[in-house]
Structures are given as structure tokens and as C-alpha cells.
PDB file of N, CA and C in Angstrom:
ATOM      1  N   UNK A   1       0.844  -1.174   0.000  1.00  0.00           N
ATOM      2  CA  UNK A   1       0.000   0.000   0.000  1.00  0.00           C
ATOM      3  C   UNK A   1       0.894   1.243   0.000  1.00  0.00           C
ATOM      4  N   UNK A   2       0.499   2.306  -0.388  1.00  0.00           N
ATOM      5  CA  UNK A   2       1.336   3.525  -0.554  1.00  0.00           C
ATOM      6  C   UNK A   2       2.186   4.060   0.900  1.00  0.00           C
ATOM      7  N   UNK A   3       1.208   3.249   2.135  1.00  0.00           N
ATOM      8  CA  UNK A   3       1.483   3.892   3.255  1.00  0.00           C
ATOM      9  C   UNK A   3       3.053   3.386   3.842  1.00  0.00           C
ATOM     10  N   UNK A   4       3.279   2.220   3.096  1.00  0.00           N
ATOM     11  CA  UNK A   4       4.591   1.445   2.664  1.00  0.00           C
ATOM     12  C   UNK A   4       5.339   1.726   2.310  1.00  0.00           C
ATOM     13  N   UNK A   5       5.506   2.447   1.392  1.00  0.00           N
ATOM     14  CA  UNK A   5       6.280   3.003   0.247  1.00  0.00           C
ATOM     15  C   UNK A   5       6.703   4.307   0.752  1.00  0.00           C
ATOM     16  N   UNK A   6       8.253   4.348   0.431  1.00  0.00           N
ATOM     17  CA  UNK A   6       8.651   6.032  -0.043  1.00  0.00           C
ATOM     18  C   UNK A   6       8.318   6.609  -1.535  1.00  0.00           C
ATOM     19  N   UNK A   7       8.608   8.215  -1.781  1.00  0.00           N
ATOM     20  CA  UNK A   7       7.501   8.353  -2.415  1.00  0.00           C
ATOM     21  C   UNK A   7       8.305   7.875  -3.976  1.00  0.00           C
ATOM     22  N   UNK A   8       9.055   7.561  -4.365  1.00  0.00           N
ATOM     23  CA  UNK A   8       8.844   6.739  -5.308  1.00  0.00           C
ATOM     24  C   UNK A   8       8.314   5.460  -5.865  1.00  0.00           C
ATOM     25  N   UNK A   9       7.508   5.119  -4.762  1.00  0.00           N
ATOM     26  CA  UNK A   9       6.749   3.725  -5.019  1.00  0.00           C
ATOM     27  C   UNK A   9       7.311   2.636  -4.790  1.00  0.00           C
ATOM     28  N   UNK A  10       9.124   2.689  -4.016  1.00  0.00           N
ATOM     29  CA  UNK A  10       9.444   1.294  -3.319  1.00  0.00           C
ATOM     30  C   UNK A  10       8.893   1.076  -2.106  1.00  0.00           C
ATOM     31  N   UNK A  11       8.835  -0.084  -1.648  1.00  0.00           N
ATOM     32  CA  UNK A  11       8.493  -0.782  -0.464  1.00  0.00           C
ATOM     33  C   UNK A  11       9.698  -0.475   0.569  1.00  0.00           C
ATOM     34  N   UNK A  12       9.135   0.109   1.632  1.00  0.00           N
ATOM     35  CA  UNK A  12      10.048   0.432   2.772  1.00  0.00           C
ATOM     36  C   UNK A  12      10.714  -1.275   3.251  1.00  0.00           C
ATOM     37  N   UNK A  13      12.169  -1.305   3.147  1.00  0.00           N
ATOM     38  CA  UNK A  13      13.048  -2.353   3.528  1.00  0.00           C
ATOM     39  C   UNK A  13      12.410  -2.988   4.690  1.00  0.00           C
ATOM     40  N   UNK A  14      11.997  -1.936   5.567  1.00  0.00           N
ATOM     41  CA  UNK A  14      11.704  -2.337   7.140  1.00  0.00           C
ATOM     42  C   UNK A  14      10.183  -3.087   6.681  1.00  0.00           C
ATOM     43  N   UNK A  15       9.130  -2.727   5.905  1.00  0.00           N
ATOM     44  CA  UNK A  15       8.284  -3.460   5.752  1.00  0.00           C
ATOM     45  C   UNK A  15       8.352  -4.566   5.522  1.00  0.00           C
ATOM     46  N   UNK A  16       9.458  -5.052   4.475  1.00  0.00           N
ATOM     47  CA  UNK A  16       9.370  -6.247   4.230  1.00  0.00           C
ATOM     48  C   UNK A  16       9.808  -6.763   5.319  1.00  0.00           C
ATOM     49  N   UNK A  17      10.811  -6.602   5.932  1.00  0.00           N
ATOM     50  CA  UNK A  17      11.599  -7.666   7.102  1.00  0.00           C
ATOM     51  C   UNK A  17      10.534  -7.696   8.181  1.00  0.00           C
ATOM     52  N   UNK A  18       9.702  -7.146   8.464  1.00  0.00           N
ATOM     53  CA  UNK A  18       8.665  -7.657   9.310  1.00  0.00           C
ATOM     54  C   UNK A  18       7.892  -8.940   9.158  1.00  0.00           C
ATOM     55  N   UNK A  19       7.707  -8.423   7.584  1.00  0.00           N
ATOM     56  CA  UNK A  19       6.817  -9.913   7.024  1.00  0.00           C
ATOM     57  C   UNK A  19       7.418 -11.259   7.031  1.00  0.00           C
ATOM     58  N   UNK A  20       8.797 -10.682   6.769  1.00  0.00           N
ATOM     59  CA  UNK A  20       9.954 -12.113   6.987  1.00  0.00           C
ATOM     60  C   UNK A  20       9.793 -12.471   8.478  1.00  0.00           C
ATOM     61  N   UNK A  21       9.984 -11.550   9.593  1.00  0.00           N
ATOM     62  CA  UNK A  21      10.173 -11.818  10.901  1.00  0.00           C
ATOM     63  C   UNK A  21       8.567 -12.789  11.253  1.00  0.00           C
ATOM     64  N   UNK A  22       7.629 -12.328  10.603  1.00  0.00           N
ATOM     65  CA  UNK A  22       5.932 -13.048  10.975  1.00  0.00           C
ATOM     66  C   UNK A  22       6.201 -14.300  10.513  1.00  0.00           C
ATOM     67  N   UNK A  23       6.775 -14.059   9.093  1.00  0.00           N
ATOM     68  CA  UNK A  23       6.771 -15.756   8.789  1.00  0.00           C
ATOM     69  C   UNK A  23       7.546 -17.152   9.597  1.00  0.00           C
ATOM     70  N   UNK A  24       8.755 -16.404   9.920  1.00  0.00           N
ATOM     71  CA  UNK A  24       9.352 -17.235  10.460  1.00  0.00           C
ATOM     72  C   UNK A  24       8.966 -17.337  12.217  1.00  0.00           C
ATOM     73  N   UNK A  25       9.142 -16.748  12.286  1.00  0.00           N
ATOM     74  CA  UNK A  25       8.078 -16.145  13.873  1.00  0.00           C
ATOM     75  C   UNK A  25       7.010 -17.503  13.860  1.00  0.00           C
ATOM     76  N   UNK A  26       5.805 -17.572  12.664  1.00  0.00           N
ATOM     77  CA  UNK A  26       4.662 -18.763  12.656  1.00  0.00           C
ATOM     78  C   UNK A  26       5.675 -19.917  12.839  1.00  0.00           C
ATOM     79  N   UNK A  27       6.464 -20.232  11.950  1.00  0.00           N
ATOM     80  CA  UNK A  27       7.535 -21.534  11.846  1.00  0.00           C
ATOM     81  C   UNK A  27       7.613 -22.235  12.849  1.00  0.00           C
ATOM     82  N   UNK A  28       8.639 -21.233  13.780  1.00  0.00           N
ATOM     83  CA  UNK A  28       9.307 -21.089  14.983  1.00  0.00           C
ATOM     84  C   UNK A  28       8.435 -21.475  15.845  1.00  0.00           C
ATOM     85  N   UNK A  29       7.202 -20.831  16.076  1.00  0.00           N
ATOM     86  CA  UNK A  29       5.689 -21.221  17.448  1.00  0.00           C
ATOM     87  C   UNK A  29       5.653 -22.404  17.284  1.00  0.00           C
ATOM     88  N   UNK A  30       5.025 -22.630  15.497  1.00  0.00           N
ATOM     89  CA  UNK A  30       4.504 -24.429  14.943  1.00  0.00           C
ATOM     90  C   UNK A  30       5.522 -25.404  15.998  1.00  0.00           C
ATOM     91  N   UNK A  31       6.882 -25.176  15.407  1.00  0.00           N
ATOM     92  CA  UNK A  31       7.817 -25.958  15.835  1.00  0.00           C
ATOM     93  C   UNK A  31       8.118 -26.696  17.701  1.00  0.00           C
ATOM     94  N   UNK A  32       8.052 -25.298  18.062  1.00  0.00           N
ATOM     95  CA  UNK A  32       8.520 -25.233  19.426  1.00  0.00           C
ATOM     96  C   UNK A  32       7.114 -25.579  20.189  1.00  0.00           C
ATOM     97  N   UNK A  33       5.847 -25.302  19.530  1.00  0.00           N
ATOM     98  CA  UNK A  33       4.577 -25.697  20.226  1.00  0.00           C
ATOM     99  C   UNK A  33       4.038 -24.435  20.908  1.00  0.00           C
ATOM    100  N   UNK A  34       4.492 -22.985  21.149  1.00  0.00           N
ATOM    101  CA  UNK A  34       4.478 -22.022  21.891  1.00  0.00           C
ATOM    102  C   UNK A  34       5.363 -21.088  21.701  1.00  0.00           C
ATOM    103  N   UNK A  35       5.652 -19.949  22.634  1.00  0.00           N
ATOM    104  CA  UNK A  35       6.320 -18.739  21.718  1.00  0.00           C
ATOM    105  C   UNK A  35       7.424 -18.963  21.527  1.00  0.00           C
ATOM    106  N   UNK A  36       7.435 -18.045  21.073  1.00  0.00           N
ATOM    107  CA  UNK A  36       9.066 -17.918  20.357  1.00  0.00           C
ATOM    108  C   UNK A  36       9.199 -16.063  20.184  1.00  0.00           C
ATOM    109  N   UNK A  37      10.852 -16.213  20.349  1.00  0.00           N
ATOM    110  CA  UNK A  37      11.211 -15.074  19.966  1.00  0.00           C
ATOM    111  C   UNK A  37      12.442 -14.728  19.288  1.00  0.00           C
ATOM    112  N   UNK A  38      12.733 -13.721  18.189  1.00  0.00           N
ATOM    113  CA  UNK A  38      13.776 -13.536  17.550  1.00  0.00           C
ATOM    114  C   UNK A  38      14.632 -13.301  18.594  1.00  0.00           C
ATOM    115  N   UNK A  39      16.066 -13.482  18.158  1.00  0.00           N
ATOM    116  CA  UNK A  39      17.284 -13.288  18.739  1.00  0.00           C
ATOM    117  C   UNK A  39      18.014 -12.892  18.035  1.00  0.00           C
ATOM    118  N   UNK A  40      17.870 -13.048  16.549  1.00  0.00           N
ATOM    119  CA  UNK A  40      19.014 -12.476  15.756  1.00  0.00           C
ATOM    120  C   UNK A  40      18.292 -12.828  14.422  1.00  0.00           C
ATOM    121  N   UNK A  41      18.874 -11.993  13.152  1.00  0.00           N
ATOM    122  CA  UNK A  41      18.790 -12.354  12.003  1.00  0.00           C
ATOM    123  C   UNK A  41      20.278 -11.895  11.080  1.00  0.00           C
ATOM    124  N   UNK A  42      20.539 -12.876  10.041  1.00  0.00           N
ATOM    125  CA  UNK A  42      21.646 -12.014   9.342  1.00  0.00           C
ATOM    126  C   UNK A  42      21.313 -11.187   8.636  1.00  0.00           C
ATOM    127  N   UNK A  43      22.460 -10.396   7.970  1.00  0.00           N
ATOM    128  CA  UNK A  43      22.218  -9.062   6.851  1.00  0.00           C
ATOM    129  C   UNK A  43      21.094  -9.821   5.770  1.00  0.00           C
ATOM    130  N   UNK A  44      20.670  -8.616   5.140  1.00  0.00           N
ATOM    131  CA  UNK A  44      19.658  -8.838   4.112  1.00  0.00           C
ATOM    132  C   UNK A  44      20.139  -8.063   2.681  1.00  0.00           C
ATOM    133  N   UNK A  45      20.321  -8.808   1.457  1.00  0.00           N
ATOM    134  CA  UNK A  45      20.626  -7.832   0.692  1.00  0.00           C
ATOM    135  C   UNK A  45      19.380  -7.998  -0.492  1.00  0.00           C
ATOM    136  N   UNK A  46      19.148  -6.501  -0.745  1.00  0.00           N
ATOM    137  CA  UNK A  46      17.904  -6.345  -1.553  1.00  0.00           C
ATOM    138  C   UNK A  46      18.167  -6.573  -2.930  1.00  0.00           C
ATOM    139  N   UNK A  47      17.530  -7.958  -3.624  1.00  0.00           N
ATOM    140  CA  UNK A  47      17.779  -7.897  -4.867  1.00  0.00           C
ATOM    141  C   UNK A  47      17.072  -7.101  -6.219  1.00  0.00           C
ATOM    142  N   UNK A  48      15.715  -7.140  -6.004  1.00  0.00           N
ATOM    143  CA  UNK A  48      14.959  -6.754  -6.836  1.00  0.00           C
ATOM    144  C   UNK A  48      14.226  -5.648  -5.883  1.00  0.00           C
ATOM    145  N   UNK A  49      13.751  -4.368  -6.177  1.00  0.00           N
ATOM    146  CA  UNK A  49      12.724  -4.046  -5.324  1.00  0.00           C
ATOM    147  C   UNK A  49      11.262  -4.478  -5.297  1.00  0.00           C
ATOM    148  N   UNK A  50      10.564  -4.119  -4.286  1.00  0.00           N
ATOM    149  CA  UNK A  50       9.002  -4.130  -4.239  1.00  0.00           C
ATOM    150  C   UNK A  50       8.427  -2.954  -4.419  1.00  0.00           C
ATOM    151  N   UNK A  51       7.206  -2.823  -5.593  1.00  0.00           N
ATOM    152  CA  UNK A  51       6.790  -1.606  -5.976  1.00  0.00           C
ATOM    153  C   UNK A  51       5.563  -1.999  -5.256  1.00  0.00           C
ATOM    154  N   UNK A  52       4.393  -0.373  -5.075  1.00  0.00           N
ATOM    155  CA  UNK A  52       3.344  -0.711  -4.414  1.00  0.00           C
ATOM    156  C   UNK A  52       2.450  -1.223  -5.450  1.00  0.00           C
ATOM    157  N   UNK A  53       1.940  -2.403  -5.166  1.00  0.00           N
ATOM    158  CA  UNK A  53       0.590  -2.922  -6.089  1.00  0.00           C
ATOM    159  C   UNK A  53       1.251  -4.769  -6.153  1.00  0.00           C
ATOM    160  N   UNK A  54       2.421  -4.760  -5.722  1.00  0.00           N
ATOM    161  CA  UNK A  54       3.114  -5.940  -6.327  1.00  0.00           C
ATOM    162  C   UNK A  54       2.661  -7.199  -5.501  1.00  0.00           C
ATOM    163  N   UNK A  55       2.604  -8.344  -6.114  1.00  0.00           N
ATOM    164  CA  UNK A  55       1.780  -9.372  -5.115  1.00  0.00           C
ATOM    165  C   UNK A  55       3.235  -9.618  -4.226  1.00  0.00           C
ATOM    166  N   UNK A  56       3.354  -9.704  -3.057  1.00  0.00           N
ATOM    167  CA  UNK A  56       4.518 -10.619  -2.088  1.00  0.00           C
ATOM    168  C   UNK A  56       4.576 -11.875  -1.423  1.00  0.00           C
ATOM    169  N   UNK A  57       5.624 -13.173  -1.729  1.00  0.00           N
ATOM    170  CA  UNK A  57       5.223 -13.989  -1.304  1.00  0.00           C
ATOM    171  C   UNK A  57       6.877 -14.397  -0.185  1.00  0.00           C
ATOM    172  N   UNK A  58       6.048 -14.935   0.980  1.00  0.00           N
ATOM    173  CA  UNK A  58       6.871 -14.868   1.675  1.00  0.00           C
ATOM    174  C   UNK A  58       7.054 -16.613   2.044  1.00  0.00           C
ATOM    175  N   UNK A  59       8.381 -16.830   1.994  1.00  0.00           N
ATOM    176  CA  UNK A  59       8.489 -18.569   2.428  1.00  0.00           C
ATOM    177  C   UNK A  59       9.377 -18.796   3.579  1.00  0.00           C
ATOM    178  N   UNK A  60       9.331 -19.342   4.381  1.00  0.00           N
ATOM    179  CA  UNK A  60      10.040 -19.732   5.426  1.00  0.00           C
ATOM    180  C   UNK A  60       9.996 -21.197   6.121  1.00  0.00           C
ATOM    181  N   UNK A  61      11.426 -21.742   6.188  1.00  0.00           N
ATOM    182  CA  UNK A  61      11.648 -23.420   6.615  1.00  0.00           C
ATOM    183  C   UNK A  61      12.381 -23.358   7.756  1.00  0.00           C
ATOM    184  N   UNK A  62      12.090 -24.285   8.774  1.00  0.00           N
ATOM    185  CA  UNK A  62      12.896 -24.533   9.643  1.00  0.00           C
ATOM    186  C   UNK A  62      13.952 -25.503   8.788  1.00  0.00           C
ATOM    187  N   UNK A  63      15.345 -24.667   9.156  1.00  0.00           N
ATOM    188  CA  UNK A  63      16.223 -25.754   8.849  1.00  0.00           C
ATOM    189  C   UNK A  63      17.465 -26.201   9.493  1.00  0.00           C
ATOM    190  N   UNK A  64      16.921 -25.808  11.058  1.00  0.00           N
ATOM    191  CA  UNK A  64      17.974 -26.356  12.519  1.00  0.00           C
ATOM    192  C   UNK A  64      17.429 -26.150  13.655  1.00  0.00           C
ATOM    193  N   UNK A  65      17.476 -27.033  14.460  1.00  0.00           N
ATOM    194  CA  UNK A  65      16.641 -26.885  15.932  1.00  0.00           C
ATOM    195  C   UNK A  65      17.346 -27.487  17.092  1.00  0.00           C
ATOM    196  N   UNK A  66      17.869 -26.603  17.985  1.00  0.00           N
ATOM    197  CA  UNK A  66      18.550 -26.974  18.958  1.00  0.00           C
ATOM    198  C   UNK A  66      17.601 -26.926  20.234  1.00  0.00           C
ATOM    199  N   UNK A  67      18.484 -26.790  21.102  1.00  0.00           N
ATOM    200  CA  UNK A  67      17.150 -27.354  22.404  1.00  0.00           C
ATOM    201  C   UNK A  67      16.506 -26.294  22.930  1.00  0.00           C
ATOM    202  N   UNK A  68      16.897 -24.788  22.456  1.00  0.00           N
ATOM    203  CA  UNK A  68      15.797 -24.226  22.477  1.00  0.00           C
ATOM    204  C   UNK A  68      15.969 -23.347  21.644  1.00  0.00           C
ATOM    205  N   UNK A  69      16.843 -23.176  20.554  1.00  0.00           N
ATOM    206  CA  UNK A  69      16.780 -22.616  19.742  1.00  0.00           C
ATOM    207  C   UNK A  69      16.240 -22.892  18.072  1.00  0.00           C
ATOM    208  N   UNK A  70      16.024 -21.973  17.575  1.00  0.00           N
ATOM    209  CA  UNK A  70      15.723 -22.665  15.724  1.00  0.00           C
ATOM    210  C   UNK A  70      15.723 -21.690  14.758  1.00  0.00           C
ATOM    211  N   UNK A  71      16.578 -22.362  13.789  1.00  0.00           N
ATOM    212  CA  UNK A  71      17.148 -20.969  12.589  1.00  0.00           C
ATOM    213  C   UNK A  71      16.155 -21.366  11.871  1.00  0.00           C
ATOM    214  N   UNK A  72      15.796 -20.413  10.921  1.00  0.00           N
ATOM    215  CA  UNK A  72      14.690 -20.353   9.762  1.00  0.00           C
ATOM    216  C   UNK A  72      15.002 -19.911   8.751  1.00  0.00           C
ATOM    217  N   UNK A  73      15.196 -20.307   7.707  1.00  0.00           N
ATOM    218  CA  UNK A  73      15.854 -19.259   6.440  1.00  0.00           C
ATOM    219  C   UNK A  73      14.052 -19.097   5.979  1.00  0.00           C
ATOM    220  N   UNK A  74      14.542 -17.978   5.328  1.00  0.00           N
ATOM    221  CA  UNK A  74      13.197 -17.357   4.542  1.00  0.00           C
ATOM    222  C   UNK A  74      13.186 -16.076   3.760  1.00  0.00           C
ATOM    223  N   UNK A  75      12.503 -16.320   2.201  1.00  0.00           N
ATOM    224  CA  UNK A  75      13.136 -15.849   1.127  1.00  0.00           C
ATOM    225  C   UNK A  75      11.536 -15.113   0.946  1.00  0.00           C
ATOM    226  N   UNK A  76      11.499 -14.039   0.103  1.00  0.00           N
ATOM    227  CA  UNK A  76      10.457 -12.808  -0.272  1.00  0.00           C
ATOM    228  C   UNK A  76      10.537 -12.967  -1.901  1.00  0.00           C
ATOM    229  N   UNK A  77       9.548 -13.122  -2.214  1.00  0.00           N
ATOM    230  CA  UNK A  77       9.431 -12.922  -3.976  1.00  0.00           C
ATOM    231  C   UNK A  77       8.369 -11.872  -4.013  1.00  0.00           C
ATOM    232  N   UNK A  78       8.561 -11.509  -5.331  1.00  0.00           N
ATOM    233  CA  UNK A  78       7.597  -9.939  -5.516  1.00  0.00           C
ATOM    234  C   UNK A  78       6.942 -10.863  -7.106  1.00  0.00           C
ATOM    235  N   UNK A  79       5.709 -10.286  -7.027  1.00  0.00           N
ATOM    236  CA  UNK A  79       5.260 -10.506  -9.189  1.00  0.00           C
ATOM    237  C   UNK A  79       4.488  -9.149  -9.530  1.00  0.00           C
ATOM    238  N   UNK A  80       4.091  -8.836  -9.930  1.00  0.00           N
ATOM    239  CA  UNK A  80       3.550  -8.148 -10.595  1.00  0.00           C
ATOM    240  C   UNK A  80       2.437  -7.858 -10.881  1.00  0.00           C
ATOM    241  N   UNK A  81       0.930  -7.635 -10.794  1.00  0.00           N
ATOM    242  CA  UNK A  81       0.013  -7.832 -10.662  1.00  0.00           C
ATOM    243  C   UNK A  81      -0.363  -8.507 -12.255  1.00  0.00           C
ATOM    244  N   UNK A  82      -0.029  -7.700 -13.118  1.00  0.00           N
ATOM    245  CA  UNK A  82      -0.196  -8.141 -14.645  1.00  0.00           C
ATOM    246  C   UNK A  82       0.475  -9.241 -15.196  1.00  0.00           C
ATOM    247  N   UNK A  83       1.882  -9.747 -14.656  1.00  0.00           N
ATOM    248  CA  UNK A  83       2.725 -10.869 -15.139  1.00  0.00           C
ATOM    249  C   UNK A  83       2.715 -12.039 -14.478  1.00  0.00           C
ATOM    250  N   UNK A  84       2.925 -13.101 -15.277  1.00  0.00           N
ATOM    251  CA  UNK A  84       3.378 -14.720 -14.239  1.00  0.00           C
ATOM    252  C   UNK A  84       4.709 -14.799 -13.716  1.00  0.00           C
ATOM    253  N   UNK A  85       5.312 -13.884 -14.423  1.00  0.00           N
ATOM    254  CA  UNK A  85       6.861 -13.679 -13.627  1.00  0.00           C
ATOM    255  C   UNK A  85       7.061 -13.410 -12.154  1.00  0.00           C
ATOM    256  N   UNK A  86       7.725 -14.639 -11.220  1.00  0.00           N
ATOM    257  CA  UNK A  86       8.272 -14.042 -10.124  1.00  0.00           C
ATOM    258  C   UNK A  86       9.261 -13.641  -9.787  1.00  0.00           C
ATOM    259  N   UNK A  87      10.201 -13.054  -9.020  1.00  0.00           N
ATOM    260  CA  UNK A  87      11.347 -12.129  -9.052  1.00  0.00           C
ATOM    261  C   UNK A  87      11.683 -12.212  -7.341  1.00  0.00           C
ATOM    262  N   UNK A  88      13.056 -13.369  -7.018  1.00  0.00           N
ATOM    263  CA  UNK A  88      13.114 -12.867  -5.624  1.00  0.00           C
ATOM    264  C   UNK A  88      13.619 -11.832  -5.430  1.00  0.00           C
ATOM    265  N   UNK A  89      13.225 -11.297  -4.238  1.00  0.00           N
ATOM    266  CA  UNK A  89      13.895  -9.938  -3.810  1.00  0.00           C
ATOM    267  C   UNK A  89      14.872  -9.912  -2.444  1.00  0.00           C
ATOM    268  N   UNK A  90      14.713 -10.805  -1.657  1.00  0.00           N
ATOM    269  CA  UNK A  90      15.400 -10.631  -0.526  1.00  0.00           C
ATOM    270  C   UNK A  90      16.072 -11.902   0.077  1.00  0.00           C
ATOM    271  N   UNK A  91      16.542 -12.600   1.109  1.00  0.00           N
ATOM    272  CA  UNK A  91      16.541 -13.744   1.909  1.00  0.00           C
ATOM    273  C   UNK A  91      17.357 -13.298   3.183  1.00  0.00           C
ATOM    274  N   UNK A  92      16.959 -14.071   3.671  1.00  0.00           N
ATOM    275  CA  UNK A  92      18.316 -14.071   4.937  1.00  0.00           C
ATOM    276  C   UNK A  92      17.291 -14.832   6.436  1.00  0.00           C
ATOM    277  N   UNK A  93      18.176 -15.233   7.363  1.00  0.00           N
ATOM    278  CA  UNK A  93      18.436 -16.584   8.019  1.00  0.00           C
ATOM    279  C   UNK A  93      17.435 -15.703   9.594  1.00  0.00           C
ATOM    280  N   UNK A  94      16.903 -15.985  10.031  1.00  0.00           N
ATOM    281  CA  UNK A  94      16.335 -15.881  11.407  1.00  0.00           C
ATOM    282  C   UNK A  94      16.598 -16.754  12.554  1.00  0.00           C
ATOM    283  N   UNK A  95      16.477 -15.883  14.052  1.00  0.00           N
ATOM    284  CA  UNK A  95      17.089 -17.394  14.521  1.00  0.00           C
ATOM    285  C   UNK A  95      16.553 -16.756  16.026  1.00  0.00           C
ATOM    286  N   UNK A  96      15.135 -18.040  16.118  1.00  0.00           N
ATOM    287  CA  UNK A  96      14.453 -18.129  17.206  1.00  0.00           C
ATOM    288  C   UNK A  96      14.529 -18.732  18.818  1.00  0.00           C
ATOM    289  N   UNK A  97      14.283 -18.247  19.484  1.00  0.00           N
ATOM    290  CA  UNK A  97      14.701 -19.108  20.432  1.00  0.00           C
ATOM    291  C   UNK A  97      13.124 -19.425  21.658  1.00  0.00           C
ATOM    292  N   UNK A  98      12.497 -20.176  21.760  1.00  0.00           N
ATOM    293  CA  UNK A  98      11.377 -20.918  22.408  1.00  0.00           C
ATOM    294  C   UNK A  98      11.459 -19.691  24.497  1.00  0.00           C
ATOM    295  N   UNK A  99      10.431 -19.639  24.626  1.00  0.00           N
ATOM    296  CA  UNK A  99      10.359 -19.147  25.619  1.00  0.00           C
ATOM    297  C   UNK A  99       9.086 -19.702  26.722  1.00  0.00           C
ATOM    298  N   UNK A 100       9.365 -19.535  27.894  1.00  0.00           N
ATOM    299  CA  UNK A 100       8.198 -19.531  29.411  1.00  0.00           C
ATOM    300  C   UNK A 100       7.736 -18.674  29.209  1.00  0.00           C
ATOM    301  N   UNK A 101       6.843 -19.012  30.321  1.00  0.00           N
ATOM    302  CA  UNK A 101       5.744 -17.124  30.715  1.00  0.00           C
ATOM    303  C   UNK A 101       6.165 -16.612  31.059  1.00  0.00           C
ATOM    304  N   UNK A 102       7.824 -16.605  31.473  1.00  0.00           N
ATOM    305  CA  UNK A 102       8.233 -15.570  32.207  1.00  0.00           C
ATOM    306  C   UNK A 102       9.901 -15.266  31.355  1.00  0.00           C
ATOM    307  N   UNK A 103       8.969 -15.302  30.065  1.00  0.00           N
ATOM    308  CA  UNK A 103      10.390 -15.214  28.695  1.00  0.00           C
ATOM    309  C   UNK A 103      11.691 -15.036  29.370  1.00  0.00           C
ATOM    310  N   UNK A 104      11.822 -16.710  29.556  1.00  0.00           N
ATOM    311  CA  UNK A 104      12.922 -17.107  29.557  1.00  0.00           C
ATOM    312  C   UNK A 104      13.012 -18.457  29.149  1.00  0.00           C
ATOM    313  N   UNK A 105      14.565 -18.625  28.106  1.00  0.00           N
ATOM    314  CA  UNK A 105      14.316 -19.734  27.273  1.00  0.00           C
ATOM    315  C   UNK A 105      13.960 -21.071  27.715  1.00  0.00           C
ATOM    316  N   UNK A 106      13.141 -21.727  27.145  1.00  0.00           N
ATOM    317  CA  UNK A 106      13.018 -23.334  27.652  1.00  0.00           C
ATOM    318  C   UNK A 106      13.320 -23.898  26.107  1.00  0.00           C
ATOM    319  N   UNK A 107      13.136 -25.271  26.831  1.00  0.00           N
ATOM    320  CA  UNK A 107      13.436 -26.587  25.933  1.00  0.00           C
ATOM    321  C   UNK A 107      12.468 -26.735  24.823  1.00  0.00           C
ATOM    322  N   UNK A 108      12.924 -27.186  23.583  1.00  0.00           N
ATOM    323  CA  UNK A 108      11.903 -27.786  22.701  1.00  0.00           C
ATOM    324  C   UNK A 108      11.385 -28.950  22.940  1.00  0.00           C
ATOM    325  N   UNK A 109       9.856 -29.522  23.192  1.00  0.00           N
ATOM    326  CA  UNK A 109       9.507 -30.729  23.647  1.00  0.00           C
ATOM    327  C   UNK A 109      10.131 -31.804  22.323  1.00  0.00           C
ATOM    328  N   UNK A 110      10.316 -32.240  22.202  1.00  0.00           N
ATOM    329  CA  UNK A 110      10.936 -33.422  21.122  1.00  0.00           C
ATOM    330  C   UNK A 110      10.978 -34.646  21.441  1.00  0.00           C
TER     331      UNK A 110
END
């Protein structure tokens, strides 16, 4: 939406990495059974931009789980509203760690 965008019609960086942080964020809960919280992510480098109108698809895998931690890679594609062409734009690695009610880390049940 425009409210996204600077005013040339890209997608604010920080918007997208939120959507990355939700996706992997869902992953991370699925996994661990309960919350989770970021602890870190690596750099992100922007390949393609996101214009406003553009469909975004966001993917994210668990692909390591320690005993209370779990990295997630997860990648952003942009298309176009008019084209079948997709175009990634971003990736980079998240890395969750399982929490109590009194956010502090616990164990993954396994």
C-alpha cells in the first residue's frame, strides 16, 4: 500500500523484514509448540525491489533446531500484478529461540 512506500513507489526495507520476521516467527511457534522469539537475524541484501501494487510472497523453513533454539531461512518474492513472472527480492536466516511465561528460554519438547 502507498502507506509502505517512499515516495517513489518502493516498499520500505523495514516493511518487508517484518513480514519475513511473521513468517518465520509462525515456523518457529509451529515448531517449538508455543512462543518464540527472535534473537538475531543475518544481513539482508535487496535484490529486486518491491513496488506498491506488487503481489509478495513470503516462504520460510525450519532448517535447525537446537534445544531451544531454531534458525529459519526465509526468502520474499515480488510478481507483478499483470505478469506470471516471479522475481526474488530478498533472503536471509532468522534465529528463534522458544520461551516460558516468564520469557525465559526453555526446551523444545521433542
Amino acid at each position: 500500500m502507498p502507506a509502505d512506500a517512499n515516495p517513489y513507489g518502493d516498499i520500505f526495507g523495514g516493511w518487508l523484514m517484518s513480514w519475513m520476521d511473521s513468517a518465520a516467527g509462525s515456523v518457529a511457534s509451529l515448531h517449538c509448540g508455543g512462543r518464540a522469539v527472535t534473537i538475531a537475524m543475518d544481513g539482508m541484501q535487496f535484490l529486486n525491489p518491491v513496488f506498491v501494487g506488487d503481489e509478495l510472497s513470503v516462504y520460510a523453513t525450519l532448517v535447525k533446531a537446537g534445544r531451544t533454539s531454531m534458525t529459519i531461512d526465509v526468502e520474499a518474492w515480488r510478481r507483478h500484478r499483470h505478469e506470471a513472472a516471479r522475481h526474488k527480492v530478498t533472503q536471509a536466516q532468522f534465529v528463534f529461540v522458544a520461551i516460558d511465561e516468564h520469557r525465559r528460554p526453555r526446551a523444545i519438547a521433542g
